[in-house]
Structures are given as structure tokens and as C-alpha cells.
C-alpha atoms as a PDB file:
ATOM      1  CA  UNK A   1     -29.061 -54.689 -38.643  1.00  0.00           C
ATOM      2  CA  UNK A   2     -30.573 -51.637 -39.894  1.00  0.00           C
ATOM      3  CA  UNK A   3     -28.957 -49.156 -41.905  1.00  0.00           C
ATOM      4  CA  UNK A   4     -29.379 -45.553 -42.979  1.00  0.00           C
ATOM      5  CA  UNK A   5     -31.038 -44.883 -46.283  1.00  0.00           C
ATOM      6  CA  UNK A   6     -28.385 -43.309 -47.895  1.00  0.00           C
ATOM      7  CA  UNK A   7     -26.785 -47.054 -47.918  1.00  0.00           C
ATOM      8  CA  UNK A   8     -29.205 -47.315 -51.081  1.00  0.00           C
ATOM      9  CA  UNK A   9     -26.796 -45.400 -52.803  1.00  0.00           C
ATOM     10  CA  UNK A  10     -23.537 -47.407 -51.791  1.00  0.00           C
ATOM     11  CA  UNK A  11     -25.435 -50.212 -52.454  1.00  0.00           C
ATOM     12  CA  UNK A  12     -26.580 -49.605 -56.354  1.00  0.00           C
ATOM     13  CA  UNK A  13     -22.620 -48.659 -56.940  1.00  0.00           C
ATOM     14  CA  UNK A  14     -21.944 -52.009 -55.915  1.00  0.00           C
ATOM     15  CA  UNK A  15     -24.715 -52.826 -58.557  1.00  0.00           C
ATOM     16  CA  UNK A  16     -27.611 -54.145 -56.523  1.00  0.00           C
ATOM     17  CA  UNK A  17     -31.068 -52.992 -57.386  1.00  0.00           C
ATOM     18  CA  UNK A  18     -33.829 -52.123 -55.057  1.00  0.00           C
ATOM     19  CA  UNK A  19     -34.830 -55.600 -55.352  1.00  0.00           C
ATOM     20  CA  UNK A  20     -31.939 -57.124 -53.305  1.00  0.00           C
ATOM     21  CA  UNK A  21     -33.247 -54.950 -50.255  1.00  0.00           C
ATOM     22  CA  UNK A  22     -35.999 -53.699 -48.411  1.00  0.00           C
ATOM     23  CA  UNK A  23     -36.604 -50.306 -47.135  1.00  0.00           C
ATOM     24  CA  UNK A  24     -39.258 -48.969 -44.691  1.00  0.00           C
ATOM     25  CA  UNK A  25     -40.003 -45.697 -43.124  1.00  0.00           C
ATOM     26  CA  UNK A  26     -41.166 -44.298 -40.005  1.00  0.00           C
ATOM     27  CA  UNK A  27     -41.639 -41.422 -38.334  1.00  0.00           C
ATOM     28  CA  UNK A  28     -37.644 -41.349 -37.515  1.00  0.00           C
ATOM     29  CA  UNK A  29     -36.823 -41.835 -41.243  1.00  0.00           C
ATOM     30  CA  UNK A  30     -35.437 -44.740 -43.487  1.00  0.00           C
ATOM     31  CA  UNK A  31     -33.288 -47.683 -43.290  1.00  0.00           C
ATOM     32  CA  UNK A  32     -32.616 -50.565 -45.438  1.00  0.00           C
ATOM     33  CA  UNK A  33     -34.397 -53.182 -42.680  1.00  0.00           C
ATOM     34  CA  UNK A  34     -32.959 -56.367 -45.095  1.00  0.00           C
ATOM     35  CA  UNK A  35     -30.289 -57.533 -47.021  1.00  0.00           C
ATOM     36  CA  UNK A  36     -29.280 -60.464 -45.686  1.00  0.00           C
ATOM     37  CA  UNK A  37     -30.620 -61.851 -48.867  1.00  0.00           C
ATOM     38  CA  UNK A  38     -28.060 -60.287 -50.989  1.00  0.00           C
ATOM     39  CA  UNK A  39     -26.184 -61.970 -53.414  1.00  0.00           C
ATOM     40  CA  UNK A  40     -22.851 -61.519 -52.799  1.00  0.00           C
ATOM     41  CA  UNK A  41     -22.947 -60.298 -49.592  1.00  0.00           C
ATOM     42  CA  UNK A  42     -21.379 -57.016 -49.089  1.00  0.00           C
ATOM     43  CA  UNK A  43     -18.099 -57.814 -47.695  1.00  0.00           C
ATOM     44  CA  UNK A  44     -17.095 -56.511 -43.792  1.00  0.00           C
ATOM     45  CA  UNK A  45     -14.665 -54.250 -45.446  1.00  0.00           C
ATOM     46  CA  UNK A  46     -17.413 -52.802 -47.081  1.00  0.00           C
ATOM     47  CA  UNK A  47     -19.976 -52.411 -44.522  1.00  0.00           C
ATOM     48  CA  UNK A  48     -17.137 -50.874 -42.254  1.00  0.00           C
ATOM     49  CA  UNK A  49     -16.329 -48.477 -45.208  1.00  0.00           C
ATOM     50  CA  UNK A  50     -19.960 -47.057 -45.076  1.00  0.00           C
ATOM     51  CA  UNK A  51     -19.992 -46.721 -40.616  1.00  0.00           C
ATOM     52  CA  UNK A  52     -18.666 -43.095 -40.706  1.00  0.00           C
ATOM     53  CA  UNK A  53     -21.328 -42.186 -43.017  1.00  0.00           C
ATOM     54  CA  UNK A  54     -23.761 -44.268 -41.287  1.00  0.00           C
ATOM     55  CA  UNK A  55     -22.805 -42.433 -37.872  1.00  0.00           C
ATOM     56  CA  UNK A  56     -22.492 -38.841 -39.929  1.00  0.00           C
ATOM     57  CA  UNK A  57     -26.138 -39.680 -40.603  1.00  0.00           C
ATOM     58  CA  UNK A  58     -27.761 -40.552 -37.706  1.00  0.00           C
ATOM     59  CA  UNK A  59     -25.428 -37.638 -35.645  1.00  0.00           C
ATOM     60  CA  UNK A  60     -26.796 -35.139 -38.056  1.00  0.00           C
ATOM     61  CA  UNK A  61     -29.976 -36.279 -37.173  1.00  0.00           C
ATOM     62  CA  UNK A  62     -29.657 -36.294 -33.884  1.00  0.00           C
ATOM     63  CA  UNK A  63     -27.883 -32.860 -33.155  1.00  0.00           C
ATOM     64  CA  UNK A  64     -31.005 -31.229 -35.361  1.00  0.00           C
ATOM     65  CA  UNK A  65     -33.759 -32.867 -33.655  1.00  0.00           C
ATOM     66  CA  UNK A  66     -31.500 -31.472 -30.025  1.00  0.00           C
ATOM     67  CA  UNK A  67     -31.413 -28.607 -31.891  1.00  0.00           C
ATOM     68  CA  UNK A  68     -35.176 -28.362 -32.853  1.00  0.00           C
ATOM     69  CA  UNK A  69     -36.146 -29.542 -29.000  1.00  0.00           C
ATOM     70  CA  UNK A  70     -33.883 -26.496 -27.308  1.00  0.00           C
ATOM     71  CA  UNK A  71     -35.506 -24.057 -30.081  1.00  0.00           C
ATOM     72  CA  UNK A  72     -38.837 -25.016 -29.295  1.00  0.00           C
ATOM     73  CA  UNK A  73     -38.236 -25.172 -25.657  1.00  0.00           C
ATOM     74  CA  UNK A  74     -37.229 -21.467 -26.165  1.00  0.00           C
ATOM     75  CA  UNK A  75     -39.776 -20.439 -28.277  1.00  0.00           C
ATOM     76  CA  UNK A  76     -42.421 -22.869 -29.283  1.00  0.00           C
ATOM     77  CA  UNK A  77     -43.245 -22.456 -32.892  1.00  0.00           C
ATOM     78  CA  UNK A  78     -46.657 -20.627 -32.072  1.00  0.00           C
ATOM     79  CA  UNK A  79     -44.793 -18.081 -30.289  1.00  0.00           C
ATOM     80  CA  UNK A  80     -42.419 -18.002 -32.791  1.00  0.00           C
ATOM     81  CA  UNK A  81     -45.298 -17.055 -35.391  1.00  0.00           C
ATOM     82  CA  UNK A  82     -46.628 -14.654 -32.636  1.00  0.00           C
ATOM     83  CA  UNK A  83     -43.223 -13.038 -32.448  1.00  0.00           C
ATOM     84  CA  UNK A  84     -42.870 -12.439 -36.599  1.00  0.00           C
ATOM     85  CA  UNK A  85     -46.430 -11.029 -36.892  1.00  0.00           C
ATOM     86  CA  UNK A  86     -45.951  -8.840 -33.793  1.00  0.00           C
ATOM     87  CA  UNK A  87     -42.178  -8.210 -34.935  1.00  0.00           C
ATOM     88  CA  UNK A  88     -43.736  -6.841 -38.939  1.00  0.00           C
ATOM     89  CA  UNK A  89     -46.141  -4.670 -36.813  1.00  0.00           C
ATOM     90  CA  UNK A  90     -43.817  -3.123 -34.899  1.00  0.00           C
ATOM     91  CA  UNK A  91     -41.467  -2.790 -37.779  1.00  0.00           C
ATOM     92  CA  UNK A  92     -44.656  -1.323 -40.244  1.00  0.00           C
ATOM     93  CA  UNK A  93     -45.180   1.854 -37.491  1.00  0.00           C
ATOM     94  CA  UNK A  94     -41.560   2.648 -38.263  1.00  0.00           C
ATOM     95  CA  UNK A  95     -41.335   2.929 -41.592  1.00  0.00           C
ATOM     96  CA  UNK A  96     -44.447   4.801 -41.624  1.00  0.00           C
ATOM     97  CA  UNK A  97     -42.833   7.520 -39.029  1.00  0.00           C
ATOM     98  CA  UNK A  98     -44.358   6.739 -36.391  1.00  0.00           C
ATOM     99  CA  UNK A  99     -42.559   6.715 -33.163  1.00  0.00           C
ATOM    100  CA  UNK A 100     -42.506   3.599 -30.620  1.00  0.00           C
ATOM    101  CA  UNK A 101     -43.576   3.486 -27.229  1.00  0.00           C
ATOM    102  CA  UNK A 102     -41.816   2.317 -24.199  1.00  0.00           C
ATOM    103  CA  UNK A 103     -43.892  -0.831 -23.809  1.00  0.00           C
ATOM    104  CA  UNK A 104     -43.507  -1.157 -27.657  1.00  0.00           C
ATOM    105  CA  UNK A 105     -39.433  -1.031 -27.119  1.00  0.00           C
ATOM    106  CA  UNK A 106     -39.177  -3.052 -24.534  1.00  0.00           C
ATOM    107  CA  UNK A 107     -41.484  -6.068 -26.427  1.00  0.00           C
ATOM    108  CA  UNK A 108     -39.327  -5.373 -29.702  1.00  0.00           C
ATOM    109  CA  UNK A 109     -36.181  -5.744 -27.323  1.00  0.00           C
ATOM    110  CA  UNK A 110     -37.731  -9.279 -25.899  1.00  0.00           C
ATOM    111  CA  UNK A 111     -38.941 -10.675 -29.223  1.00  0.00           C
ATOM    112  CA  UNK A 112     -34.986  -9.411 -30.247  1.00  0.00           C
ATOM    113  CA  UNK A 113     -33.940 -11.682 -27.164  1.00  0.00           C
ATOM    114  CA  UNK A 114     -36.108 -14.603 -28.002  1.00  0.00           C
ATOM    115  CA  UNK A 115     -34.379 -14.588 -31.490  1.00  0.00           C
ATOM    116  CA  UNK A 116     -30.837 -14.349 -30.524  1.00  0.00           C
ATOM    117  CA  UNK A 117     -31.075 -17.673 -28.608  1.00  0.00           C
ATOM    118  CA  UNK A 118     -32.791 -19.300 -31.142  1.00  0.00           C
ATOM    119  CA  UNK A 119     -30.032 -17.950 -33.858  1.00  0.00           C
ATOM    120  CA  UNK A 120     -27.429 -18.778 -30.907  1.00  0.00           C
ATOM    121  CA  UNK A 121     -28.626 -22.709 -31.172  1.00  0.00           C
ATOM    122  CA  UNK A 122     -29.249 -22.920 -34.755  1.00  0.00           C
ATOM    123  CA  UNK A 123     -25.520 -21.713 -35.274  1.00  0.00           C
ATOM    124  CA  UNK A 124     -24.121 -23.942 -33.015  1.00  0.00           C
ATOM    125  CA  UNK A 125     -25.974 -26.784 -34.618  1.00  0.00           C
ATOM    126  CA  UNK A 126     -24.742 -25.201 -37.967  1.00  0.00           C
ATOM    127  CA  UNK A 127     -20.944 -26.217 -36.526  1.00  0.00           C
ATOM    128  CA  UNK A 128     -21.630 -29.323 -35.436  1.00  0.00           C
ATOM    129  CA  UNK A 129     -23.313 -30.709 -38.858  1.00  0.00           C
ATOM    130  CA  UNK A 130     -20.856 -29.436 -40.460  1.00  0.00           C
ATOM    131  CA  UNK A 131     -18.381 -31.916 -38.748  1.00  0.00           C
ATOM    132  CA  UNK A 132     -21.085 -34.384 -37.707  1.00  0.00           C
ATOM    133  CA  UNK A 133     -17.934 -37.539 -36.715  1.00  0.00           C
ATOM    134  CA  UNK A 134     -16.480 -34.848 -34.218  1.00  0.00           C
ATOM    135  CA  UNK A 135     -19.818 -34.187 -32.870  1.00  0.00           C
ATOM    136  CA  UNK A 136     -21.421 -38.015 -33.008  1.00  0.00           C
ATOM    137  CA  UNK A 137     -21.093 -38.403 -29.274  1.00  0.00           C
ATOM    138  CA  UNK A 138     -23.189 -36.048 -27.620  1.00  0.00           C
ATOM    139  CA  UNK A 139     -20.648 -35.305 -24.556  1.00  0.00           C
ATOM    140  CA  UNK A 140     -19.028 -33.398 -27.378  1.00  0.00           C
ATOM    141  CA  UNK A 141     -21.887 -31.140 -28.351  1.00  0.00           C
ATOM    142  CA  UNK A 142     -21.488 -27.356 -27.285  1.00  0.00           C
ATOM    143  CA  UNK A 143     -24.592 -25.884 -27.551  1.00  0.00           C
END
């Protein structure tokens, strides 16, 4: 069974080293692939101890890569470079005075749109990390 990273931690309190377990990494992250080896064991009790945190992990994960899919789906992050650079120029011709023309208004107003859905999503993911057991299920997620 693999478990989250973090484990590590639980893991050296118990006083193992990095030598009673492996870890390896992937594109997804890493987990402690073995310790069956382990001498003693951790006990059941123990292992059940750490699920919440193990499922707080991965659900964090998981509602921030959502998260990070709907924002990009919104505005991929080219567009969301195009909409800062265009969003400082149209900001620079007002402080300098100048005054803004309709087309200029209206593409200010739909760069303004873009960004409120992609503040709408971040916030929402904001929640749900922040009470990632409630939100562990994704039939629970409100985005």
C-alpha cells in the first residue's frame, strides 16, 4: 500500500529513519512505496490514526488540480498572461489621463469577467482545503 509523503513524518516520531522505508516520486507526487520491512510494524491502530491525514492529503490534492483544470479551462494560462499585459496597458493610459475607448471598455470589462470566474473557483477551492475531510468525496465539492 502506498502512502502519502507526509507519513515520513509520523513515521520518524515513531523513531524510524529513512532507512526503514522507501520513497519515490512521480509526476503525481510522493509516497512511501515500502515498509513492509519495518521493524516493528506500525500497528493497525496506528496506520488508521494517520487515514484522515492520508485522505486530507490526497483531497487537497485533488480539489487543486479540479481547481487548476476549471481555471485553465476558463482561461488557459497564455491567455491569462495575455489578459495581465493587456490589463497593465489599459491600466498605464489611465493613470497617464488618457481617456478609454469603447472597444477599450468593453475588453477591460471582459478581461474583468475572465478574472472573476477564475477568483470565483480559486475561492471556492480556498473553502474546501480548508476543510479538505468534508470535501474528500467529490459529490460534496461546490464549485
Amino acid at each position: 500500500m502506498d502512502y502519502p509523503i507526509d507519513t515520513r513524518l509520523a513515521l520518524i516520531s515513531l523513531g524510524y529513519t529513512d532507512e526503514h522505508f522507501d520513497v519515490a516520486c512521480n509526476t503525481q507526487g510522493c509516497t512511501i512505496e515500502r515498509w513492509d520491512h519495518l521493524d516493528p510494524k506500525p500497528t493497525p491502530e496506528q496506520v488508521a490514526a494517520w487515514e484522515p491525514q492520508w485522505k486530507a492529503e490526497q483531497a487537497v490534492k485533488d480539489i487543486n488540480a479540479e481547481a487548476y483544470a476549471r481555471i485553465v479551462a476558463i482561461a488557459p494560462e497564455y491567455m491569462q498572461r495575455n489578459m495581465t499585459a493587456r490589463g497593465l496597458e489599459i491600466t498605464q493610459k489611465l493613470v497617464a489621463g488618457d481617456a478609454l475607448t469603447q472597444d477599450e471598455i468593453d475588453e477591460r470589462d471582459a478581461i474583468q469577467a475572465v478574472w472573476d470566474q477564475v477568483k470565483a473557483i480559486r475561492a471556492a477551492a480556498n473553502t474546501m482545503t480548508s476543510d479538505p475531510l468534508t470535501y474528500a468525496d467529490p459529490a460534496n465539492r461546490v464549485w
